[in-house]
N, C-alpha and C. Protein backbone atom coordinates (compact mmCIF):
# COMPACT_ATOMS: atom_id res chain seq x y z
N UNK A 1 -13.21 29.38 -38.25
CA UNK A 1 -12.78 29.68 -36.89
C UNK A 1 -13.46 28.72 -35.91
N UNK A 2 -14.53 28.27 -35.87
CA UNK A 2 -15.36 27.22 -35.39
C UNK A 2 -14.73 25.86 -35.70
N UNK A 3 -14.20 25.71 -36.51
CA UNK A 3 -13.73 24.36 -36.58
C UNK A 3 -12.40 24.26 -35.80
N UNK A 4 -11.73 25.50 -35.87
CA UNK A 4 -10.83 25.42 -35.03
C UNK A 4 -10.69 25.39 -33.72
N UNK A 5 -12.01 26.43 -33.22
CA UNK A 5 -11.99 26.43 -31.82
C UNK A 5 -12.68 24.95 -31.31
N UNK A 6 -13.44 24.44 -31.82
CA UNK A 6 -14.04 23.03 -31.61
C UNK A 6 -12.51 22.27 -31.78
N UNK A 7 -11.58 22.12 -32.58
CA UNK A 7 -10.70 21.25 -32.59
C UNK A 7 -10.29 21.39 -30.90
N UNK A 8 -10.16 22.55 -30.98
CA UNK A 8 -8.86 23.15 -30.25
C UNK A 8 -10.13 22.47 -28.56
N UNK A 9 -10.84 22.67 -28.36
CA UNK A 9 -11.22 22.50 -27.29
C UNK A 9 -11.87 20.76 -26.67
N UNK A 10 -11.78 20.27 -27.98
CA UNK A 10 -11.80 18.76 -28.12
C UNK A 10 -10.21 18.29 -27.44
N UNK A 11 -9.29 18.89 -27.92
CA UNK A 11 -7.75 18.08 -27.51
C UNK A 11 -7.50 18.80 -25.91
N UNK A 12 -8.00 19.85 -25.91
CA UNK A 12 -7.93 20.03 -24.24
C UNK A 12 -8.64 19.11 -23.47
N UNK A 13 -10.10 18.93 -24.13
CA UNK A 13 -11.00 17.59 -22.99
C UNK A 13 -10.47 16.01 -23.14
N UNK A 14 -9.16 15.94 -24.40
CA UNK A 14 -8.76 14.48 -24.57
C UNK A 14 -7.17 14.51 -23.40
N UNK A 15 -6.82 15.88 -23.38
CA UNK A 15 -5.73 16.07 -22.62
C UNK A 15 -5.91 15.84 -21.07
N UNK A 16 -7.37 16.65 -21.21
CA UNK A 16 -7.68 16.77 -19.13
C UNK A 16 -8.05 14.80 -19.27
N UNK A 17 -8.42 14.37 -19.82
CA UNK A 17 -8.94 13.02 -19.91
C UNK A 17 -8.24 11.98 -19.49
N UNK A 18 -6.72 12.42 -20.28
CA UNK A 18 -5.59 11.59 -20.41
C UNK A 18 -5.08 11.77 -19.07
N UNK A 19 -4.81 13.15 -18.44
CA UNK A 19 -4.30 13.43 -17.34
C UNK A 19 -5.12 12.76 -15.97
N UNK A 20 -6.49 12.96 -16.34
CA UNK A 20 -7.34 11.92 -14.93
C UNK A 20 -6.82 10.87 -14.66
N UNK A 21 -6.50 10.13 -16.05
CA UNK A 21 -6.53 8.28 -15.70
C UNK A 21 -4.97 8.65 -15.30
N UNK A 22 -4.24 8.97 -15.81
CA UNK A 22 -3.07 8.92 -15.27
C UNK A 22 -3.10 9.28 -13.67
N UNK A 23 -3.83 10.03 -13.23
CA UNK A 23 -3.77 10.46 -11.89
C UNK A 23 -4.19 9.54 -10.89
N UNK A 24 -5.30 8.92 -11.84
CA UNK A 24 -6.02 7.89 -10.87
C UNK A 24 -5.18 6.19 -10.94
N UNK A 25 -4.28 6.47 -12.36
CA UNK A 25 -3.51 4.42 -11.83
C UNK A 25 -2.40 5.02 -10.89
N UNK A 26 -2.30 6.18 -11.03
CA UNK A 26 -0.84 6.40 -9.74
C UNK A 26 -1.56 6.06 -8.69
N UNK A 27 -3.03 6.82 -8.14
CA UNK A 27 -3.07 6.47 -6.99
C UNK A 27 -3.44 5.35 -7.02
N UNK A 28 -4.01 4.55 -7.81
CA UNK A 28 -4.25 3.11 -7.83
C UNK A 28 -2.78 2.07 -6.93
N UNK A 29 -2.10 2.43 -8.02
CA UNK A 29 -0.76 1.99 -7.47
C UNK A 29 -0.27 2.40 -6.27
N UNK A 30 -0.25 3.54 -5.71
CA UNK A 30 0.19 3.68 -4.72
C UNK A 30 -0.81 3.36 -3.13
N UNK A 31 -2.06 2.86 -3.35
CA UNK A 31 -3.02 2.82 -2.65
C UNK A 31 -2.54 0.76 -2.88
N UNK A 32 -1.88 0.28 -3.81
CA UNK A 32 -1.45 -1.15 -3.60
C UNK A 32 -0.11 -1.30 -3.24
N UNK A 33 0.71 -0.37 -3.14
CA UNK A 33 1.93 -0.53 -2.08
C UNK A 33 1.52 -0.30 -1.48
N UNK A 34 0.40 0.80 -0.87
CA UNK A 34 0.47 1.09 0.83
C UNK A 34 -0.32 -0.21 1.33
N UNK A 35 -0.95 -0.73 1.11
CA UNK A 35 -1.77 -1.81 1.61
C UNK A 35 -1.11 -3.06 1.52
N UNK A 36 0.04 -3.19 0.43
CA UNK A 36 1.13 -4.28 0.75
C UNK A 36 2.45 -4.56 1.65
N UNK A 37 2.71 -2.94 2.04
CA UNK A 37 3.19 -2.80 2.93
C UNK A 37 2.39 -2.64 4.54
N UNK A 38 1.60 -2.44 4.66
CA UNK A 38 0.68 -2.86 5.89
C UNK A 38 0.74 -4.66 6.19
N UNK A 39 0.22 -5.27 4.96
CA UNK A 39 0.24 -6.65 5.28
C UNK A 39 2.16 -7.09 5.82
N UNK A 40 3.00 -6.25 5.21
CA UNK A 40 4.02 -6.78 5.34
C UNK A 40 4.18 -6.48 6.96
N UNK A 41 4.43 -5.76 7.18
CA UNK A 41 3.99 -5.22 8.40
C UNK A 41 3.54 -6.03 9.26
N UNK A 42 2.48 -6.28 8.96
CA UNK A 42 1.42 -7.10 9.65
C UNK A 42 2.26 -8.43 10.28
N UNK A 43 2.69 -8.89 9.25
CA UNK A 43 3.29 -10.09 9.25
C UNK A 43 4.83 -10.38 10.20
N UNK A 44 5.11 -9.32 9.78
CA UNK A 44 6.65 -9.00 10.67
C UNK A 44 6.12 -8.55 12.58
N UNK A 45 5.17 -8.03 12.38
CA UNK A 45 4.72 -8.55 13.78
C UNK A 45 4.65 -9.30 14.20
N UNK A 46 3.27 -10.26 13.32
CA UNK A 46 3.39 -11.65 13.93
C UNK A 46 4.11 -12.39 14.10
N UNK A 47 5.18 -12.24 13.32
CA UNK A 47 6.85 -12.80 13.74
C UNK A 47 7.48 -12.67 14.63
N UNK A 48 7.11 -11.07 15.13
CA UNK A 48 8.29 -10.89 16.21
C UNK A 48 7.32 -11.32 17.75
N UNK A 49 6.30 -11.33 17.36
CA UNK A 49 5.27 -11.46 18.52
C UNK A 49 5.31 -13.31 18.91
N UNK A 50 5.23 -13.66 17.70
CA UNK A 50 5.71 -15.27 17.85
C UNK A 50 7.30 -15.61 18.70
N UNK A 51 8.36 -14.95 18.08
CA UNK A 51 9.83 -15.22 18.68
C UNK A 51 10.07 -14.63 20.29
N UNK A 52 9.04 -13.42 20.65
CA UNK A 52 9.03 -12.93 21.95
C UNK A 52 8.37 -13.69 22.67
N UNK A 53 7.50 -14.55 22.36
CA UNK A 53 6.34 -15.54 23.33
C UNK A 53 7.66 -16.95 23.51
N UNK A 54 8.27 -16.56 22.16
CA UNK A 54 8.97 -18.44 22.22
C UNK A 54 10.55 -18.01 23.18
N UNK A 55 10.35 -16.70 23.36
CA UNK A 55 11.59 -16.37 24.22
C UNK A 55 11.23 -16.80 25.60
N UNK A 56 10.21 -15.98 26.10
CA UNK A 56 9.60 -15.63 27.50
C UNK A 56 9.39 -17.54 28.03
N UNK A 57 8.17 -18.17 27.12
CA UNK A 57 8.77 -19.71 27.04
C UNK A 57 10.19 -20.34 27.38
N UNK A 58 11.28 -19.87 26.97
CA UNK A 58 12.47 -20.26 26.73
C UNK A 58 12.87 -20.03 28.03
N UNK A 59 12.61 -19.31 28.91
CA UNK A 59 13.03 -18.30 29.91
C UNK A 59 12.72 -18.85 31.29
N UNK A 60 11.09 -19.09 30.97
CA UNK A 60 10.60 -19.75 31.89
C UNK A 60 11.04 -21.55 32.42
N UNK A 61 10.99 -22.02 31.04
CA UNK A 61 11.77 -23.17 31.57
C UNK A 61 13.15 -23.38 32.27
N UNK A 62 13.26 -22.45 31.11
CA UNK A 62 15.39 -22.55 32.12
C UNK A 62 15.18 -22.04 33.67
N UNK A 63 14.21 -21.40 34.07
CA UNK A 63 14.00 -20.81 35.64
C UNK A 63 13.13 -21.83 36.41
N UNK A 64 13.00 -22.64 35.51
CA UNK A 64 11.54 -23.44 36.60
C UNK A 64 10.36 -22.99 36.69
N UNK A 65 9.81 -21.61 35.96
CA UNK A 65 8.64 -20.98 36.64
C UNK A 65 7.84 -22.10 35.70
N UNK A 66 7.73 -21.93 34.80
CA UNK A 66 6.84 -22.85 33.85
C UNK A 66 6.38 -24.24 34.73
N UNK A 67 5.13 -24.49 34.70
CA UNK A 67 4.55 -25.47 35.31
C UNK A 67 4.04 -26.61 34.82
């Protein structure tokens, strides 16, 4: 009965074991989309922040204000 309950409580601590790492590359993974989507982000700002400066530029010359 000891050998069994020792089996038996060995494959539960290889089960909870198996289940951690699995828990932890999900959040692995999902902690590297969220942070690749931030940079993307990031970037699409600086894009639109670049094309709004090259507008206001654009704007100013055609009006004369630009000096």
């Amino acid at each position: 009965m000891a050998d069994s309950s020792q089996s038996l409580s060995y494959q539960v601590g290889e089960a909870k074991g198996q289940a951690q790492e699995k828990a932890s590359n999900v959040m692995d993974r999902a902690s590297d989309a969220a942070q690749s989507t931030k940079e993307s982000l990031q970037e699409a700002g600086q894009q639109m922040q670049a094309k709004a400066q090259g507008a206001v530029d654009a704007v100013k010359d055609a009006s004369g204000m630009k000096k």
